[in-house]
Protein backbone atom coordinates (compact mmCIF):
# COMPACT_ATOMS: atom_id res chain seq x y z
CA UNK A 1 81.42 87.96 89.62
CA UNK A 2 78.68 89.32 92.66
CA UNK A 3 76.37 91.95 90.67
CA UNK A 4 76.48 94.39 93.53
CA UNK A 5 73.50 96.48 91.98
CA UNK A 6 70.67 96.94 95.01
CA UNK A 7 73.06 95.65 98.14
CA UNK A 8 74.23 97.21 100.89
CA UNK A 9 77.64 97.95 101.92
CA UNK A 10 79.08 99.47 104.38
CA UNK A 11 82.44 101.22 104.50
CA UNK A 12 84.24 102.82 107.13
CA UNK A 13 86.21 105.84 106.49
CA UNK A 14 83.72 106.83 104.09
CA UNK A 15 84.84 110.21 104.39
CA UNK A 16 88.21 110.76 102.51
CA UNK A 17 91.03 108.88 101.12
CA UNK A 18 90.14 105.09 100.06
CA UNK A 19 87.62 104.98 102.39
CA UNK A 20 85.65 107.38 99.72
CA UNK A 21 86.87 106.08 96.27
CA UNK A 22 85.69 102.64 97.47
CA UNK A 23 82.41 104.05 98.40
CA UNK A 24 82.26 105.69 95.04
CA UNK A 25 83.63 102.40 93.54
CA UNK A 26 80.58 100.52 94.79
CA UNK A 27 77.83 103.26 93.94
CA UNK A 28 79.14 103.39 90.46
CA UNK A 29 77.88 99.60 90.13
CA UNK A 30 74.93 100.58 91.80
CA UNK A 31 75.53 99.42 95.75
CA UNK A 32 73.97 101.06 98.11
CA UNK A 33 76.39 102.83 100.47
CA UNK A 34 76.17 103.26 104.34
CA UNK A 35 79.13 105.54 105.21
CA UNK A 36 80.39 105.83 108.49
CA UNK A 37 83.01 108.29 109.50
CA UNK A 38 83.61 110.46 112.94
CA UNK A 39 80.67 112.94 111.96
CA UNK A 40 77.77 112.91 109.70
CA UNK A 41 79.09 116.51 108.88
CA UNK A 42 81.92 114.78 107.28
CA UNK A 43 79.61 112.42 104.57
CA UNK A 44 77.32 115.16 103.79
CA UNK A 45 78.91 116.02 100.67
CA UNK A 46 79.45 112.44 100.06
CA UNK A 47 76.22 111.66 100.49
CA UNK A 48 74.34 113.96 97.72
CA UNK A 49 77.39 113.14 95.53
CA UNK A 50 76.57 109.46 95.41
CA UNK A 51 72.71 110.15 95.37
CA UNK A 52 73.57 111.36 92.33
CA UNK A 53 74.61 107.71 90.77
CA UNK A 54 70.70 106.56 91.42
CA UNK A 55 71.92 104.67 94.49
CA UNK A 56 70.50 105.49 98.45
CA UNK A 57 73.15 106.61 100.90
CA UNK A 58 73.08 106.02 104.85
CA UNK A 59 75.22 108.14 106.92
CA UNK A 60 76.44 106.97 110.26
CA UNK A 61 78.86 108.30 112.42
CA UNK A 62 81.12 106.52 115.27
CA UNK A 63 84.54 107.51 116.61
CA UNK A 64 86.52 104.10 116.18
CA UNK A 65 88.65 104.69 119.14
CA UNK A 66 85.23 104.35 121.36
CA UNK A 67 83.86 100.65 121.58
CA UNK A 68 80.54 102.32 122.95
CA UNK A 69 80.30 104.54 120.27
CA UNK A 70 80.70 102.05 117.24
CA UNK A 71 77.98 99.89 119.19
CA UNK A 72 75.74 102.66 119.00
CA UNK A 73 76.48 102.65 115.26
CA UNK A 74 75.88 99.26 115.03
CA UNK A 75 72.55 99.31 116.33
CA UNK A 76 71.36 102.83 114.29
CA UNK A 77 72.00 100.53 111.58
CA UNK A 78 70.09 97.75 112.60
CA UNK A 79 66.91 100.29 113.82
CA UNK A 80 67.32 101.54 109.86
CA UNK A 81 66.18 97.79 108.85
CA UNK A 82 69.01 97.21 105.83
CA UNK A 83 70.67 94.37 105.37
CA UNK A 84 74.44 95.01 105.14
CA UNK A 85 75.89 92.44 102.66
CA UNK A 86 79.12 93.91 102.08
CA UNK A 87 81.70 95.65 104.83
CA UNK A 88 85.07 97.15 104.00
CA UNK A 89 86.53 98.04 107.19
CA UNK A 90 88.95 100.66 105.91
CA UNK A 91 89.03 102.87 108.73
CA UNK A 92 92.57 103.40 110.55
CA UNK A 93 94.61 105.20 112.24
CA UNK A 94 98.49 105.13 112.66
CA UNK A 95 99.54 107.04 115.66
CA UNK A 96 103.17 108.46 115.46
CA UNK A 97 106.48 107.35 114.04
CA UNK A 98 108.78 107.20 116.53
CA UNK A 99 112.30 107.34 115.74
CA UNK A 100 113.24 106.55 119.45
CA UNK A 101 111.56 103.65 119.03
CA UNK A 102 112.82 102.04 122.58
CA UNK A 103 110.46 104.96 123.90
CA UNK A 104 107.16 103.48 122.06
CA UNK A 105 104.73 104.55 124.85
CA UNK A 106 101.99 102.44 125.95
CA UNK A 107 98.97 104.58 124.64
CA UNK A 108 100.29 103.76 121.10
CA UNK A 109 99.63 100.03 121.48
CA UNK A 110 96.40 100.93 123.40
CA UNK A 111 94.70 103.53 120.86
CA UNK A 112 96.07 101.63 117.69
CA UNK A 113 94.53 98.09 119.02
CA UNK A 114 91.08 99.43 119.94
CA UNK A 115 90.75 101.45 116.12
CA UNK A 116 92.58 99.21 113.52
CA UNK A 117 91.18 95.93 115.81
CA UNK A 118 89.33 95.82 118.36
CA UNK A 119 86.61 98.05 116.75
CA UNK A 120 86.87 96.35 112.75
CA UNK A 121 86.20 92.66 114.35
CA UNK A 122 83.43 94.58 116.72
CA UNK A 123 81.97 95.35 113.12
CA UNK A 124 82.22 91.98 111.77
CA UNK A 125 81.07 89.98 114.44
CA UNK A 126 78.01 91.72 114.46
CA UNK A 127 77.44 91.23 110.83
CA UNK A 128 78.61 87.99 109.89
CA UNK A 129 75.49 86.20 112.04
CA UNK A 130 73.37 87.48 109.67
CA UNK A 131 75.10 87.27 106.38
CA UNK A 132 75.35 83.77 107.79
CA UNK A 133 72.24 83.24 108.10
CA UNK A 134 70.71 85.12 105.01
CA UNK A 135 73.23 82.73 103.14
CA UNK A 136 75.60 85.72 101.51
CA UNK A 137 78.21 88.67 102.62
CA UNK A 138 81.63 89.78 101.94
CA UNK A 139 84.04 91.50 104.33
CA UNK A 140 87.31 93.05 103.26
CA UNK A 141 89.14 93.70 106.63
CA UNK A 142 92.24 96.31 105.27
CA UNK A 143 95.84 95.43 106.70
CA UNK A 144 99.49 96.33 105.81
CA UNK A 145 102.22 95.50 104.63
CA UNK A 146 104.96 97.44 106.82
CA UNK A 147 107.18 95.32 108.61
CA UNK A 148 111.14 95.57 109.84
CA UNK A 149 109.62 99.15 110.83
CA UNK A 150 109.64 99.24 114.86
CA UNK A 151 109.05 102.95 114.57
CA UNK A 152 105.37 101.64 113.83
CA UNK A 153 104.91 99.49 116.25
CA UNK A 154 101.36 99.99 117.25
CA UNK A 155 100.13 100.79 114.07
CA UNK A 156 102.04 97.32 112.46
CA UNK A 157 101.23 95.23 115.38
CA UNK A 158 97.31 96.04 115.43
CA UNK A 159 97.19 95.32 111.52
CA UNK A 160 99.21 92.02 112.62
CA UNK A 161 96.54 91.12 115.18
CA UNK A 162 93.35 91.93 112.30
CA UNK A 163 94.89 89.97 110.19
CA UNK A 164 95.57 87.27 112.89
CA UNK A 165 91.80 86.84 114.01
CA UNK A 166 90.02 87.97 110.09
CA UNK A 167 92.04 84.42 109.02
CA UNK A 168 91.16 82.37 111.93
CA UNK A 169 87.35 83.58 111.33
CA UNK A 170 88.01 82.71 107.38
CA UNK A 171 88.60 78.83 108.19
CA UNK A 172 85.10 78.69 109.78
CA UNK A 173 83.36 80.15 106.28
CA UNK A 174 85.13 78.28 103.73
CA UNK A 175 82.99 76.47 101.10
CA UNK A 176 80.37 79.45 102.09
CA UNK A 177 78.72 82.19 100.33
CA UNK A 178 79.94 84.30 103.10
CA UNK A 179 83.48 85.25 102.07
CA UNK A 180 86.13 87.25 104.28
CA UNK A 181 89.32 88.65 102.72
CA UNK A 182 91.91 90.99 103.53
CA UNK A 183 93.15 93.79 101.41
CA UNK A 184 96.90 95.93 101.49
CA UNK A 185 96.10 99.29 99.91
CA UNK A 186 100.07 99.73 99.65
CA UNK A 187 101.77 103.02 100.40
CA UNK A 188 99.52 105.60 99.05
CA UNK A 189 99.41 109.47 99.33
CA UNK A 190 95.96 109.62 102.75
CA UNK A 191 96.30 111.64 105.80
CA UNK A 192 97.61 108.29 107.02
CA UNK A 193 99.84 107.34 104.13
CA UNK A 194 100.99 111.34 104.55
CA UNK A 195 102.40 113.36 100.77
CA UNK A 196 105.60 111.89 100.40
CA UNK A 197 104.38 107.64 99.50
CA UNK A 198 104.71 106.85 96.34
CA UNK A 199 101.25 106.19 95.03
CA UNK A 200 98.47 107.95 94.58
CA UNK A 201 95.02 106.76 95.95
CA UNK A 202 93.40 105.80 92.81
CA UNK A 203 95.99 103.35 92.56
CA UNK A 204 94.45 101.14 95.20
CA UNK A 205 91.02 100.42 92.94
CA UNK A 206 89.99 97.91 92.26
CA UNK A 207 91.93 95.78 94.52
CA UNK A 208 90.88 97.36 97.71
CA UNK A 209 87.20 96.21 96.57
CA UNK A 210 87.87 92.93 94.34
CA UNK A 211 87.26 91.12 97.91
CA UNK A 212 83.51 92.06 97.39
CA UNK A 213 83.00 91.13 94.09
CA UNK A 214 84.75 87.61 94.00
CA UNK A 215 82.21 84.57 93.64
CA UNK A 216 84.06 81.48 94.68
CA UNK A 217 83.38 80.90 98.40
CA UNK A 218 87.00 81.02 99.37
CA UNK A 219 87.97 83.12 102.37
CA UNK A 220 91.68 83.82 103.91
CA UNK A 221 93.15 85.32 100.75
CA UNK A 222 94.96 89.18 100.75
CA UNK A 223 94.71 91.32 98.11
CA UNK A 224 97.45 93.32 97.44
CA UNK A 225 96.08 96.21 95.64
CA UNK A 226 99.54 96.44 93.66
CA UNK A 227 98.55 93.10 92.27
CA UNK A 228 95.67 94.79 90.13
CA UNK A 229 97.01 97.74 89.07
CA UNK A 230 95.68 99.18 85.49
CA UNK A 231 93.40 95.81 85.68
CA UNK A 232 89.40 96.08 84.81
CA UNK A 233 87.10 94.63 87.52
CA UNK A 234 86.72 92.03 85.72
CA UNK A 235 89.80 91.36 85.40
CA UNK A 236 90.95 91.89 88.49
CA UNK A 237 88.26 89.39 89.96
CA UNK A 238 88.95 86.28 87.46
CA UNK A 239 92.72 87.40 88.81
CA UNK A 240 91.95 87.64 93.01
CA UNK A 241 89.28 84.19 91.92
CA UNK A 242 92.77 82.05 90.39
CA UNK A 243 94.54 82.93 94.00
């Protein structure tokens, strides 16, 4: 299992939901967090509460739905001079539910692409140069598992595409320190997930983050966070490691 303690992770989302337990997650084995979400005013609070685990916090903001933006991210971080080892691309958004779904309009396909995407692989093909080349980094790219649901088509069919281009990346790592999973949260109570789902967010640790701590330089695998439920790290890594 990766001993996290002194690395760098980032996580997008950072602010709320998953996003933030995962962050937590991390700190509380002693990884250094850089949390993006839409405004630093939004981390703040995050920020001294995971100072207070020992561990140094770097607050970034970018909105997801604005390639410029996240480049502009991209590069504070680089200008900061850490080394991001670990990136859970948790960020999303799903747009509407339409129960007319013959109506879907355009703009659902456009905005859902360019935030649960176009703007994740952004992240990871800046990063993944220089994990490759430093000889270690995990990514955890976060996908679904709706389907038969046309009434979310753009939010379903941009998770469909991430998962699409995160595997076809995978086969180019295997056998590498450099590992790149994917990771189904399941249907839990966020702003996205909305009241009514049927699990509460805790219920996605630790199998939203096992993809970070596995040790076996095998990429391409999902992690179904139902699949760890009640489990230990450690147990849920010797589990996601037998996959």
């Amino acid at each position: 299992m990766v001993d996290v303690k002194g690395k760098w992770a980032l996580v997008t989302g950072a602010s709320r939901g998953i996003g933030k337990l995962a962050a937590t997650f991390l700190a509380e084995h002693g990884c250094n967090i850089i949390a993006l979400s839409r405004s630093l005013e939004h981390t703040k609070e995050l920020k001294h509460e995971l100072e207070g685990k020992g561990i140094d916090v770097f607050c970034v903001e970018a909105e997801l739905s604005n390639v410029e933006s996240v480049k502009r991210a991209l590069a504070e971080i680089d200008n900061a001079g850490m080394r991001v080892d670990i990136v859970l691309n948790n960020a999303a958004v799903q747009i509407a539910y339409r129960t007319d779904y013959y109506k879907t309009p355009v703009s659902d396909y456009e905005q859902s692409f360019v935030i649960n995407t176009i703007s994740p692989m952004l992240i990871c093909y800046h990063f993944l140069p220089k994990m490759i080349d430093s000889g270690f980094g995990r990514i955890v790219n976060t996908t679904s598992g709706i389907q038969n649901e046309p009434e979310q088509a753009g939010y379903s069919a941009s998770k469909a595409a991430l998962d699409k281009v995160t595997l076809d990346i995978c086969s180019k790592l295997q056998g590498s320190d450099v590992i790149m999973s994917l990771t189904d949260p399941g249907w839990c109570r966020t702003d996205l997930g909305g009241p009514h789902a049927p699990n509460a967010p805790e219920s996605a640790l630790p199998g939203v983050v096992v993809g970070a701590f596995v040790d076996d330089k095998k990429s391409g695998r999902l992690f179904r966070a139902g699949d760890f439920y009640d489990m230990t790290l450690e147990q849920a890594v010797a589990k996601a490691e037998a996959l």
